[in-house]
Protein backbone atom coordinates (compact mmCIF):
# COMPACT_ATOMS: atom_id res chain seq x y z
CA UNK A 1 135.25 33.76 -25.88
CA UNK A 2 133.65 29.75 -25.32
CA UNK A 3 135.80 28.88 -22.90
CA UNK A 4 135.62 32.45 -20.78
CA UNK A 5 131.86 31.91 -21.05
CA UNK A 6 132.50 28.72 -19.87
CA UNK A 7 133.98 29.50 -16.88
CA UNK A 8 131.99 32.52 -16.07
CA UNK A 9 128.74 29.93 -16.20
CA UNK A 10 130.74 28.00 -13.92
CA UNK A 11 131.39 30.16 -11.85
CA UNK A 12 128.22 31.49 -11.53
CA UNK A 13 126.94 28.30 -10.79
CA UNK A 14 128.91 27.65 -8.02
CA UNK A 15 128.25 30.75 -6.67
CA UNK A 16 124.31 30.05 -6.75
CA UNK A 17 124.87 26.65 -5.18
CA UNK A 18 126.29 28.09 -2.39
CA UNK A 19 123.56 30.69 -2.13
CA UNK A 20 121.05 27.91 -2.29
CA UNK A 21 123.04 26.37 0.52
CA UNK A 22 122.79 29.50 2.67
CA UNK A 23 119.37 30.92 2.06
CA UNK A 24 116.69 29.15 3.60
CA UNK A 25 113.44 28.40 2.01
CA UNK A 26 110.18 27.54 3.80
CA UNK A 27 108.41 24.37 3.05
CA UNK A 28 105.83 26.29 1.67
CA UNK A 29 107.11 28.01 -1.21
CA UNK A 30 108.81 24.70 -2.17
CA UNK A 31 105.38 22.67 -2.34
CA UNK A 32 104.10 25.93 -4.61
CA UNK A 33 107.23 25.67 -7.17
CA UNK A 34 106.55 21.99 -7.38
CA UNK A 35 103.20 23.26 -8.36
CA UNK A 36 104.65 25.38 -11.45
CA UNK A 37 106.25 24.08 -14.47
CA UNK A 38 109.77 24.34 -14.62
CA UNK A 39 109.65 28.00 -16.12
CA UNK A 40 107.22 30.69 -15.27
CA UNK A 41 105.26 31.37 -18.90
CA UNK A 42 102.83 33.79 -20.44
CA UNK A 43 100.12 31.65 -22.81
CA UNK A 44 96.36 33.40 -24.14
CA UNK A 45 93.04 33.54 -23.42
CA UNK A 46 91.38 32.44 -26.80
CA UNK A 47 87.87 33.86 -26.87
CA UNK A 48 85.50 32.91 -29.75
CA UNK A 49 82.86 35.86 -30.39
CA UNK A 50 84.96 36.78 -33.06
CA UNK A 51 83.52 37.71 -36.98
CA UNK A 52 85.48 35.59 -39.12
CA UNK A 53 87.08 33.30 -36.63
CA UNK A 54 90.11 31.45 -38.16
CA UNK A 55 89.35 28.03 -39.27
CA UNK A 56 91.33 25.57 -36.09
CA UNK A 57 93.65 24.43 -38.62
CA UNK A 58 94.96 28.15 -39.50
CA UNK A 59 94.61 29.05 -35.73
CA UNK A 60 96.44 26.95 -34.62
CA UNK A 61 98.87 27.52 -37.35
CA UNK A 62 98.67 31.22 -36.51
CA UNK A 63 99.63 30.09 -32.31
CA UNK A 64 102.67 28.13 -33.95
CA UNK A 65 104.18 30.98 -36.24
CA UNK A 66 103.69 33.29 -33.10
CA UNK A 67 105.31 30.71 -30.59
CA UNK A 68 102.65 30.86 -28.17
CA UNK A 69 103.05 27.13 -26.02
CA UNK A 70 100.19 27.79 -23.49
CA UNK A 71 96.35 28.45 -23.89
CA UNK A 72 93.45 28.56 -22.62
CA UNK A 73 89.92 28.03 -24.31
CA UNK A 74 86.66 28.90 -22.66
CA UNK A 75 84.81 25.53 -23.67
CA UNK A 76 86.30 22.40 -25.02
CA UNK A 77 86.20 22.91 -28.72
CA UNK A 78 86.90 19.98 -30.67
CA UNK A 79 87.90 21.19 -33.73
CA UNK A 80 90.48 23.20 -31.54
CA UNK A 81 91.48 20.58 -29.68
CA UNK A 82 92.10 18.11 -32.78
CA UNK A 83 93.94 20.88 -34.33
CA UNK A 84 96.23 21.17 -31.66
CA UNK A 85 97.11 17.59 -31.87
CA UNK A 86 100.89 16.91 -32.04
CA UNK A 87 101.93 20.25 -31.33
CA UNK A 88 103.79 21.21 -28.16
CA UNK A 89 100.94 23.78 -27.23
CA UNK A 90 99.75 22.88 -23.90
CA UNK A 91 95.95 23.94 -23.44
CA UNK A 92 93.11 24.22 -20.58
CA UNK A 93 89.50 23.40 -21.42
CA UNK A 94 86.92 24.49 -19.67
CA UNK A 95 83.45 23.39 -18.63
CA UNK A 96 81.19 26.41 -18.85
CA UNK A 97 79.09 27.49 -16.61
CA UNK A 98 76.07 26.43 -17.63
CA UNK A 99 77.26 23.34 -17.66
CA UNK A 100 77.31 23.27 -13.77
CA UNK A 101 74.54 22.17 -12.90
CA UNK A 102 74.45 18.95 -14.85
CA UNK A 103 78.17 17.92 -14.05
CA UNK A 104 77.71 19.19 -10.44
CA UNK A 105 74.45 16.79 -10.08
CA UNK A 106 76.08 13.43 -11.77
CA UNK A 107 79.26 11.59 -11.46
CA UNK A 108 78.56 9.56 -14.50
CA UNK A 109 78.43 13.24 -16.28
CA UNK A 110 81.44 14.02 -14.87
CA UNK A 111 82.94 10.90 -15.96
CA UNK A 112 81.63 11.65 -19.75
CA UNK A 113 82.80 15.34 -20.10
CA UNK A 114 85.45 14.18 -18.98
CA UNK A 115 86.02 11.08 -21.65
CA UNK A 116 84.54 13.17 -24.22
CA UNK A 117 86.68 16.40 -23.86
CA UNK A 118 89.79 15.36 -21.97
CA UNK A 119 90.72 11.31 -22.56
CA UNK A 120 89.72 11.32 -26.01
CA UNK A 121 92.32 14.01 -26.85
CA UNK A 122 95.27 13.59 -24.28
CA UNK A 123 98.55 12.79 -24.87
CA UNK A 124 98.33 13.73 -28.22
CA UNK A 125 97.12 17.12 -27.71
CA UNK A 126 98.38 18.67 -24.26
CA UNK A 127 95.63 19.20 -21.97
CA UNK A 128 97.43 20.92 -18.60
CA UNK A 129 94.21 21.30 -16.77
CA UNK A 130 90.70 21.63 -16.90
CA UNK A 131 89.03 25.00 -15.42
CA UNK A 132 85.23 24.40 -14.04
CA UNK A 133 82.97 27.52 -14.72
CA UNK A 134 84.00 30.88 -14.74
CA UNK A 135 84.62 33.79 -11.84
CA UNK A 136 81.23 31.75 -10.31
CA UNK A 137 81.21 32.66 -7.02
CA UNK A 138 80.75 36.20 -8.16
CA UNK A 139 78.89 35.76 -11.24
CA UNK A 140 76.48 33.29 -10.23
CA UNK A 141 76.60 32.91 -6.59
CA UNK A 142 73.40 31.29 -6.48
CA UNK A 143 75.48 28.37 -8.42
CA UNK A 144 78.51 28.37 -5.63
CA UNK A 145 77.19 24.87 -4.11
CA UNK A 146 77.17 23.02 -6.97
CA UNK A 147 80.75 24.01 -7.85
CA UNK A 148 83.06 21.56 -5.54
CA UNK A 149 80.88 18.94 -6.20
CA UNK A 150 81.71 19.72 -10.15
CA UNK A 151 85.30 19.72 -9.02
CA UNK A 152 85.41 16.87 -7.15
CA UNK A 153 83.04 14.86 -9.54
CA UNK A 154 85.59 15.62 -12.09
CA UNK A 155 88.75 14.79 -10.51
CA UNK A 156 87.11 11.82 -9.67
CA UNK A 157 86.75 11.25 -13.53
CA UNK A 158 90.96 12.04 -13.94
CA UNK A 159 91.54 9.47 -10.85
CA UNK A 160 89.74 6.70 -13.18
CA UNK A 161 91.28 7.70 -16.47
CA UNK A 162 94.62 7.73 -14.51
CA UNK A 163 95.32 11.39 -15.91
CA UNK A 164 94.70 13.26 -12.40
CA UNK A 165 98.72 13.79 -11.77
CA UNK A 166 98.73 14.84 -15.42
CA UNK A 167 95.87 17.50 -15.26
CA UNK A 168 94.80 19.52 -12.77
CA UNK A 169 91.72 20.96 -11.97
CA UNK A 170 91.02 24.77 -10.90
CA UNK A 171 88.49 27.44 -10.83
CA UNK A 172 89.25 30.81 -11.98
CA UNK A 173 88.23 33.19 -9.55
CA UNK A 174 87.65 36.86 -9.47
CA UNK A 175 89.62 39.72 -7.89
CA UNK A 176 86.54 40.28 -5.76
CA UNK A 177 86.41 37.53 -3.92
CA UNK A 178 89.07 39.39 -1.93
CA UNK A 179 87.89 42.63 0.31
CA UNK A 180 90.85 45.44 1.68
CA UNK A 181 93.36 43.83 -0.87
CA UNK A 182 95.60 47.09 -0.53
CA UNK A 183 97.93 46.87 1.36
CA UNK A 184 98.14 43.45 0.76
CA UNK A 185 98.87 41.95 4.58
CA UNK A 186 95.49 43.11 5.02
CA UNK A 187 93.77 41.12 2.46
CA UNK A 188 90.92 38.32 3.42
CA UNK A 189 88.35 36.54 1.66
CA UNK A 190 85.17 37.65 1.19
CA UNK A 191 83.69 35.96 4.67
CA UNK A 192 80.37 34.79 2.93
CA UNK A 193 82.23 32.89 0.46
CA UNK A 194 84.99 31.45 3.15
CA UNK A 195 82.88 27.75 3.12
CA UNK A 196 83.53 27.19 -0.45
CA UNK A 197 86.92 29.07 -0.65
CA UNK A 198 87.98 26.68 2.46
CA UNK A 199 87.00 23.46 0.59
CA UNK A 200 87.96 24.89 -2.79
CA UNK A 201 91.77 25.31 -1.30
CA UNK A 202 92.09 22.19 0.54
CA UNK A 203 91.05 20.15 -2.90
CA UNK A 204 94.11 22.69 -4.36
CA UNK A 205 96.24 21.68 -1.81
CA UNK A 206 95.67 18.16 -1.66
CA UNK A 207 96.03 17.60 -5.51
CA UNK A 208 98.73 20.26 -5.79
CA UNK A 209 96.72 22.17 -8.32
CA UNK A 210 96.73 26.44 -8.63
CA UNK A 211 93.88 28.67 -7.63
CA UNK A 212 93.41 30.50 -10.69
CA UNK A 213 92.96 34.04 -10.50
CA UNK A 214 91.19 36.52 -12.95
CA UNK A 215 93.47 40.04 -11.96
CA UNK A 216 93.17 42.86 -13.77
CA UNK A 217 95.03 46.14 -13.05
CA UNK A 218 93.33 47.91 -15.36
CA UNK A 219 89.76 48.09 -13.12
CA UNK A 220 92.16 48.72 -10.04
CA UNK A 221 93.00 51.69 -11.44
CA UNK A 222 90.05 52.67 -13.47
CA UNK A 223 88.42 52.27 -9.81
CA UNK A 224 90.75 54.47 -7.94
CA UNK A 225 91.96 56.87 -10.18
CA UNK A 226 94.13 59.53 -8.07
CA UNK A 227 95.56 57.39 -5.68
CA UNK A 228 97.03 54.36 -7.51
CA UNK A 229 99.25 55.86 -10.32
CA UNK A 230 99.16 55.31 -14.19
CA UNK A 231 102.77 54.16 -14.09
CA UNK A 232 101.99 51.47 -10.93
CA UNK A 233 99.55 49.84 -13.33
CA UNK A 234 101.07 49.52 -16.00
CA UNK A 235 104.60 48.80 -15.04
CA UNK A 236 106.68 51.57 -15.64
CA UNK A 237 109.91 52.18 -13.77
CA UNK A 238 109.00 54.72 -10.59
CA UNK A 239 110.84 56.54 -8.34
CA UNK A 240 111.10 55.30 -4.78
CA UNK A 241 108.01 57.89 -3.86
CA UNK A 242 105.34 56.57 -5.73
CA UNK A 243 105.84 52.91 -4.69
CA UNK A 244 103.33 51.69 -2.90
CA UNK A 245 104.76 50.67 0.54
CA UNK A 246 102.69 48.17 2.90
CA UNK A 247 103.28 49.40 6.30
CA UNK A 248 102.67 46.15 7.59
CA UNK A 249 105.24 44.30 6.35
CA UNK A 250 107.03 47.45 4.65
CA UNK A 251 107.35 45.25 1.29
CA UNK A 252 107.60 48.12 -1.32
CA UNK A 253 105.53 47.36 -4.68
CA UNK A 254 106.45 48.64 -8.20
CA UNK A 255 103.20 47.52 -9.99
CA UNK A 256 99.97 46.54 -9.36
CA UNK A 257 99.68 43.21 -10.57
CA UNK A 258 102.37 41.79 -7.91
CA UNK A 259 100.10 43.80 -5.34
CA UNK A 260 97.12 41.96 -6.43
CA UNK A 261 99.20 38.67 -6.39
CA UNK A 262 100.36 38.99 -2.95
CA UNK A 263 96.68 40.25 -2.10
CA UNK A 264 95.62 36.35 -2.49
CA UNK A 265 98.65 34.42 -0.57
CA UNK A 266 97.93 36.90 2.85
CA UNK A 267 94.24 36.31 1.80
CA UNK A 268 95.21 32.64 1.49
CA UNK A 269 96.93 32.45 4.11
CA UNK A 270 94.45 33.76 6.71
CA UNK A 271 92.22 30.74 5.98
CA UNK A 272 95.50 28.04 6.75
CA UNK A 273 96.90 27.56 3.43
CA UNK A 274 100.08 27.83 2.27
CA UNK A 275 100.71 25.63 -0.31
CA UNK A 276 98.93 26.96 -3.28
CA UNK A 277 100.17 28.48 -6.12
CA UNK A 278 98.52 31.64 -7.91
CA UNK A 279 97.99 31.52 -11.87
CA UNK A 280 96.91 34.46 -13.30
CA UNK A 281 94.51 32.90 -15.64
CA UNK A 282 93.18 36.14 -17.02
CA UNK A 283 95.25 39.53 -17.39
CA UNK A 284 95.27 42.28 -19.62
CA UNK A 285 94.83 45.76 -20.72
CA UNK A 286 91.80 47.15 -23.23
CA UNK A 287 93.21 49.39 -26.23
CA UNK A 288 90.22 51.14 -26.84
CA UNK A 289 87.27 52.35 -24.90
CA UNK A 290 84.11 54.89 -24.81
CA UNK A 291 84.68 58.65 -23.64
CA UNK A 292 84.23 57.29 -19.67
CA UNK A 293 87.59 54.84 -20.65
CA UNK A 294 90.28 57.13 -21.42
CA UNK A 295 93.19 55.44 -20.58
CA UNK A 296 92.06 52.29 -22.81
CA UNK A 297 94.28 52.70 -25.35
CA UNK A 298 97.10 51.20 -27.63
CA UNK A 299 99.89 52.72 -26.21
CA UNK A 300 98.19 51.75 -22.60
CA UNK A 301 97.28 48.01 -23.88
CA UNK A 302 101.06 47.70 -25.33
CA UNK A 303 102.73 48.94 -22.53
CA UNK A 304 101.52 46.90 -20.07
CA UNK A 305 101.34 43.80 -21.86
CA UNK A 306 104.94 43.98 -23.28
CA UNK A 307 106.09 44.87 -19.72
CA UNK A 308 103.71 42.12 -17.99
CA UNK A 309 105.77 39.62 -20.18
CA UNK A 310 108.88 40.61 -19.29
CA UNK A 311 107.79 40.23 -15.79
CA UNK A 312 107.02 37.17 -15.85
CA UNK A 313 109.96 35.77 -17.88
CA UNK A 314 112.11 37.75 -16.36
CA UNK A 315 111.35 35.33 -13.05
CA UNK A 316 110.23 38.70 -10.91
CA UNK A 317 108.05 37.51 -8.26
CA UNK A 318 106.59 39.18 -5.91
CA UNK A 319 107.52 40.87 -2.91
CA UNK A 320 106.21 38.36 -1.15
CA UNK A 321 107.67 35.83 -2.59
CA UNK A 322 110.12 36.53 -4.71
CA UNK A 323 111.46 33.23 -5.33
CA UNK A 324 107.94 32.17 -6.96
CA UNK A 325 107.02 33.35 -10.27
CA UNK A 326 103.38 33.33 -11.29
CA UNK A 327 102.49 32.44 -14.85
CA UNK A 328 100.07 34.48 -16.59
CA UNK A 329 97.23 34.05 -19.37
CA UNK A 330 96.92 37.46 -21.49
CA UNK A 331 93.21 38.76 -22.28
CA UNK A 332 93.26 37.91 -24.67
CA UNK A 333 94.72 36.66 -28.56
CA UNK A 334 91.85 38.23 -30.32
CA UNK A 335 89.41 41.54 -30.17
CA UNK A 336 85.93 39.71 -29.39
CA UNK A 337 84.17 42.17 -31.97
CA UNK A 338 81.07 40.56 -30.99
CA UNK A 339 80.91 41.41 -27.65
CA UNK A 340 78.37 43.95 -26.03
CA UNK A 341 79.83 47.27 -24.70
CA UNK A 342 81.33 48.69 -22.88
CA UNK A 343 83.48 49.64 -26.58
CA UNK A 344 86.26 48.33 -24.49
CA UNK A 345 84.86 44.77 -23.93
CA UNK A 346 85.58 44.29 -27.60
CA UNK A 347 88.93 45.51 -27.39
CA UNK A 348 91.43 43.84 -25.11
CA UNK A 349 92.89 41.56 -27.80
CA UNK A 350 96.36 41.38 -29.25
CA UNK A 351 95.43 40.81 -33.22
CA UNK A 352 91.69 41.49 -34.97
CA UNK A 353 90.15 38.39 -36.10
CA UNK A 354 91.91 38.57 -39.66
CA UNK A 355 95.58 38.07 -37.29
CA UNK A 356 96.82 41.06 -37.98
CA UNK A 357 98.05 42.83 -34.39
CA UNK A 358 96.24 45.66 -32.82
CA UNK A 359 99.51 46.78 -31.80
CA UNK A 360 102.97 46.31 -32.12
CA UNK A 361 104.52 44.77 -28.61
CA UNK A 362 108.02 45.33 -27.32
CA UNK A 363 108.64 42.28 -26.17
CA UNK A 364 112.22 41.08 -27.93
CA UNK A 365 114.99 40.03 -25.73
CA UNK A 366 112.29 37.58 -23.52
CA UNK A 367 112.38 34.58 -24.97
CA UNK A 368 110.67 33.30 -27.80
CA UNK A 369 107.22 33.89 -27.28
CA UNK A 370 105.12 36.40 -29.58
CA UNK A 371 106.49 37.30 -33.09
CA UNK A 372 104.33 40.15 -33.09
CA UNK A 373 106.73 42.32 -32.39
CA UNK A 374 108.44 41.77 -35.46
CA UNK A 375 107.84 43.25 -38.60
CA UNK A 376 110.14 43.78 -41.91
CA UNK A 377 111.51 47.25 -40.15
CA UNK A 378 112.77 47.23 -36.20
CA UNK A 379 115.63 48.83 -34.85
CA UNK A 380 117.22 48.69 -31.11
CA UNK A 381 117.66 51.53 -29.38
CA UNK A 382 118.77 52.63 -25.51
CA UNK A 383 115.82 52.41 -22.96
CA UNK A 384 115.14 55.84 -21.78
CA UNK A 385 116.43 56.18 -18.30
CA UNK A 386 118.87 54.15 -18.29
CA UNK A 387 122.25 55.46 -16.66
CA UNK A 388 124.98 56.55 -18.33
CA UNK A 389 127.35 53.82 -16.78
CA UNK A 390 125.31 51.02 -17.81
CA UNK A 391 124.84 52.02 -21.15
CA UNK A 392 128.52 52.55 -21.56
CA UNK A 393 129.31 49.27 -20.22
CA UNK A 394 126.61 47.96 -23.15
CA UNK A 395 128.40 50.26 -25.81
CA UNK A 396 131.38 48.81 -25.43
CA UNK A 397 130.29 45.42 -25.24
CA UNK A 398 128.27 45.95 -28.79
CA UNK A 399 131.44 47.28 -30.42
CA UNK A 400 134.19 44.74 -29.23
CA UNK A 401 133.53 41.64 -28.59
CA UNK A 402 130.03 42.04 -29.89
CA UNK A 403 131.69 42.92 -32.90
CA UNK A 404 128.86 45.89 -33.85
CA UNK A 405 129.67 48.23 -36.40
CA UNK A 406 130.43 51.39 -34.65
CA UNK A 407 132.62 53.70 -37.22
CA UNK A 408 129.39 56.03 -38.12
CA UNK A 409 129.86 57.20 -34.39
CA UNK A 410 133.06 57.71 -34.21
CA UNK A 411 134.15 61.85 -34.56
CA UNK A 412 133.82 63.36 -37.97
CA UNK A 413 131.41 60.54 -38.89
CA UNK A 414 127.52 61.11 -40.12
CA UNK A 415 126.43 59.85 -36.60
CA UNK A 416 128.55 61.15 -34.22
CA UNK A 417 126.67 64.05 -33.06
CA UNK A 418 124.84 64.40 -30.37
CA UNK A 419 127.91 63.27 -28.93
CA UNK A 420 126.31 61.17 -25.45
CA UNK A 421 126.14 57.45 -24.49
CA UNK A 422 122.65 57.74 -25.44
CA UNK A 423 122.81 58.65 -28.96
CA UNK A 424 125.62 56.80 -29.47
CA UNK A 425 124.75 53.26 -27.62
CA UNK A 426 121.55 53.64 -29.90
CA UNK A 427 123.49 53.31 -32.74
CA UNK A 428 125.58 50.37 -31.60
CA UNK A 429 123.18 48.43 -30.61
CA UNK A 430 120.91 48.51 -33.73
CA UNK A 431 123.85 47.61 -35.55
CA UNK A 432 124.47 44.57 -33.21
CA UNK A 433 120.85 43.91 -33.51
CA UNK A 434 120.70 44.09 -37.50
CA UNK A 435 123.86 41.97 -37.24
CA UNK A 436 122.06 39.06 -35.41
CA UNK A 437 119.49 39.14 -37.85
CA UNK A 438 117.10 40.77 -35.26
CA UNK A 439 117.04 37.51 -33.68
CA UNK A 440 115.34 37.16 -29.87
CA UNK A 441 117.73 38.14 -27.50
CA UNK A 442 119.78 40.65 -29.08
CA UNK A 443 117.87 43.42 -28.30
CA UNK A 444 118.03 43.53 -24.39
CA UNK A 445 121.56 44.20 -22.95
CA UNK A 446 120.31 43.57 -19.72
CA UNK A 447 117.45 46.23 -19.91
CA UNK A 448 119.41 49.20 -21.45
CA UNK A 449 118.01 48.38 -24.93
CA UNK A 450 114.41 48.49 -26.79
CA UNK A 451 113.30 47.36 -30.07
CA UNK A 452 111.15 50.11 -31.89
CA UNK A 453 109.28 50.39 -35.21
CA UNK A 454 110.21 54.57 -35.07
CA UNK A 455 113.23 54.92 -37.76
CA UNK A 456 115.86 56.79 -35.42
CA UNK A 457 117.74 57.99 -38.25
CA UNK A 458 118.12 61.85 -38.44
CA UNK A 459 119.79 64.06 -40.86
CA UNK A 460 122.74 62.58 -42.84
CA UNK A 461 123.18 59.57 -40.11
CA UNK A 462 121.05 56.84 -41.19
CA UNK A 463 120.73 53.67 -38.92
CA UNK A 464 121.59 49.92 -39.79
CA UNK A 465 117.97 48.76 -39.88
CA UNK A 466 116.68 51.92 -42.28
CA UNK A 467 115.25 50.12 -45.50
CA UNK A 468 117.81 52.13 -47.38
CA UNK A 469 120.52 52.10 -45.17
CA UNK A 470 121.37 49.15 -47.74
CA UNK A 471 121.67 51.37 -50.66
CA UNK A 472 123.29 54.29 -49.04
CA UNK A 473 126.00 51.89 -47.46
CA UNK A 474 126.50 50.84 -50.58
CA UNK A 475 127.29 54.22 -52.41
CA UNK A 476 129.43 55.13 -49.94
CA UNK A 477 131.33 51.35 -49.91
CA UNK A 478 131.86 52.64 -53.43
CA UNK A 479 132.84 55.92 -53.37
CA UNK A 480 135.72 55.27 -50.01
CA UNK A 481 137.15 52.44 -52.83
CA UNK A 482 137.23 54.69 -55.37
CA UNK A 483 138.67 57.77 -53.77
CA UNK A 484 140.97 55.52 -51.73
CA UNK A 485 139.56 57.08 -48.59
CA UNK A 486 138.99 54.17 -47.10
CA UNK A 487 142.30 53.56 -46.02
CA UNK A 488 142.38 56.30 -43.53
CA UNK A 489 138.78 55.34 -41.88
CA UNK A 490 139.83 51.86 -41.51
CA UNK A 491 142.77 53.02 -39.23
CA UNK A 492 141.04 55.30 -37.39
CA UNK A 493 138.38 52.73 -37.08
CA UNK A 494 140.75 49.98 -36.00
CA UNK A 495 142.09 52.08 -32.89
CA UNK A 496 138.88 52.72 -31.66
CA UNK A 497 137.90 48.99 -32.00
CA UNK A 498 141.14 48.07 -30.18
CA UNK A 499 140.30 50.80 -27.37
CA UNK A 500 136.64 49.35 -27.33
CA UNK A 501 137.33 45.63 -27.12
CA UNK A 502 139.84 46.31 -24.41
CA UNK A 503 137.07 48.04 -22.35
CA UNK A 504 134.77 45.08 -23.44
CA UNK A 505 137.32 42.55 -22.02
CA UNK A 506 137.12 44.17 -18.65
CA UNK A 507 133.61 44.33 -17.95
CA UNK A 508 132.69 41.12 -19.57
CA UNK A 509 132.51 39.39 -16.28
CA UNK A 510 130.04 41.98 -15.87
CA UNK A 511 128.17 41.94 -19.24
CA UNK A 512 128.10 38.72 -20.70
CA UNK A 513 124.91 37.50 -18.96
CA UNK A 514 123.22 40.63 -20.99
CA UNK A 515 122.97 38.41 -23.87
């Protein structure tokens, strides 16, 4: 099994050095991955107007348990920032906006925030980059001079702590600084704003620093109801029909979010530049809202976010640019239950103040980050929608050489029935999943699979993760040994195993990047 791995990873290798070899990539895009770090991530926005705030020690704490590495704080809070000391959590600070004025107005201020909030912490706690005000253009236009002179003042504060190839320095913008962003080719800036956006991008360019974007498919849709659908927004598979197509360029797009994304490179590009990446420094979905904000909800909020991370970490990109994979900041760890209304302006978090999650994501199988999605009772079930063919070649994957328990579905047994791939690749892959210890990862098979907190049991066939799938296993361990019965299970068992590890041998070559 090592060494075929082996030498399918070597293979594949080869094969993607030769691609790399034959595909041509413009400057461009280069210059923007040298932007990123090496892996596209998903980190939090970490809002404070929270009752009962957890202490920085046990927030931080709290970030560590639930393997978030990358946040972002709306001021520079020490006892956050001391907290985070010594832990591989990287972190942006931020210089509010009324804070502007006096940074904007004095270089030696400049040069203080940024000993005060930035050198006095770094390396020891990971400062990535320092974001000046917030969506100000928009927000406080009457403010949009003083912000490149904040910017430069500041970088100008990195250059002489010699931390300015370390940290970067951005300003997160809103999605309305863009006008006509559907279809994206058609995008532009918002002409009044062009002076600042021009200067803003040619400081991003020359440091090699993001323009951070505040994107939320949520208002798109809220705002156009009836013509961009539900399932756009919020990720969900669609037919070929209801992707939106830009005539243009006739890139099709699956979600919003990669619309909006694109929206800002054509923008981008129709003022010169190029060379910028896009972070998504703000993102998210609200899970509950007033009678005019129907579609906040749970489900809603936990769709899109658990599909927005595997997005990102699945390396996606965009239409666009597919090779370039924007990382994202959710909206945000906790519900702000401080915050005026809307109701839903207290309600886009993932956990209540106390750290207990507002909903459960589905997020195993990307990687390590959020344990949320984890609680004393998950199972792994098929995706719905998933054809038959891949979900066979997944079946017999998790019962050969993944080595899954599979005799309750074989015929005669308590799960056999409904006889399908469905029903019965459910089964086989909780009982891989159970196996593993429901350990990230073993719950994706390439996209056919889905953790859940539903018990699929029904009737007499009970699945592997059921809390008392423990007990009944054991009763029946013990009645098979006592009536001898086992004997003739364990045969039948044993071809089926041989039949299913041969078909597991053959589409391995296939399958064994599922896990």
């Amino acid at each position: 099994m090592e060494n075929h791995s082996t030498l399918t990873h070597l293979f594949l290798l080869i094969l993607l050095s030769l691609t790399a070899h034959l595909l041509p990539k413009s400057a461009s895009a280069e210059v923007i991955k040298a932007q990123q770090d090496k892996e596209p991530f998903v980190g939090v926005n970490i809002g404070t107007d929270v009752s009962n705030l957890l202490p920085a020690a046990d927030l931080v704490a709290f970030l560590q348990l639930q393997k978030i590495t990358h946040v972002r704080l709306y001021d520079a809070n020490a006892e956050i920032l001391k907290a985070l000391a010594k832990t591989k959590i990287r972190v942006i600070v931020s210089v509010p906006n009324n804070q502007l004025l006096a940074i904007g107005s004095s270089n030696a201020t400049a040069a203080t925030w940024i000993g005060r909030n930035v050198a006095a912490y770094y390396p020891q706690t990971l400062i990535t980059a320092v974001s000046v005000g917030d969506e100000v253009l928009t927000t406080i236009p009457g403010a949009a001079p003083l912000l490149m002179p904040a910017i430069e003042s500041l970088y100008s504060a990195l250059v002489a702590a010699n931390l300015h190839t370390q940290i970067k320095i951005s300003t997160p913008n809103s999605a309305s600084v863009i006008l006509d962003p559907f279809p994206p080719s058609q995008a532009f800036f918002n002409q009044s704003l062009s002076p600042v956006l021009t200067q803003l991008l040619q400081f991003l360019s020359r440091t090699q620093s993001p323009l951070m974007m505040n994107l939320y498919p949520y208002y798109v849709f809220m705002q156009n109801k009836g013509v961009v659908p539900l399932e756009n927004s919020l990720f969900k598979p669609l037919t070929p029909s209801k992707e939106m197509v830009d005539p243009n360029t006739l890139l099709h797009y699956t979600n919003v979010l990669d619309a909006m994304i694109d929206s800002v490179y054509f923008s981008m590009k129709n003022l010169n530049v190029t060379d910028v990446a896009v972070l998504v420094s703000e993102t998210g979905w609200p899970s509950k809202g007033d009678s005019k904000e129907p579609y906040a909800t749970a489900d809603n909020a936990d769709t899109f976010n658990s599909n927005l991370i595997k997005h990102v970490l699945d390396h996606s990109g965009t239409p666009l640019h597919p090779e370039i994979t924007s990382s994202v900041y959710i909206y945000e760890l906790f519900n702000e239950d401080l915050r005026s209304p809307p109701v839903s302006e207290a309600n886009w978090g993932l956990f209540y103040g106390n750290s207990t999650p507002v909903y459960l994501l589905h997020v195993s199988g990307s990687g390590t980050f959020l344990a949320n999605d984890t609680t004393n009772q998950t199972y792994c079930i098929a995706t719905e929608g998933v054809d038959g063919k891949t979900l066979q070649a997944a079946l017999d994957w998790a019962c050969g050489p993944g080595r899954a328990n599979c005799s309750e579905i074989q015929p005669g047994e308590s799960c056999y029935q409904p006889n399908n791939v469905h029903n019965h690749a459910s089964y086989a892959f909780d009982s891989y999943y159970q196996k593993e210890g429901r350990s990230s990862g073993s719950c994706d098979f390439k996209g056919a699979a889905m953790v859940t907190t539903t018990d699929p049991s029904s009737g007499n066939c009970v699945f592997p993760g059921s809390k008392i799938v423990s007990n009944r296993t054991n009763e029946v361990v013990n009645s098979t040994e006592a009536s001898g019965g086992g004997r003739v299970v364990g045969l039948d068992f044993t071809a089926v195993t041989v039949v299913h590890m041969l078909s597991g041998v053959l589409t391995c070559l296939f399958y064994c990047s599922f896990l």
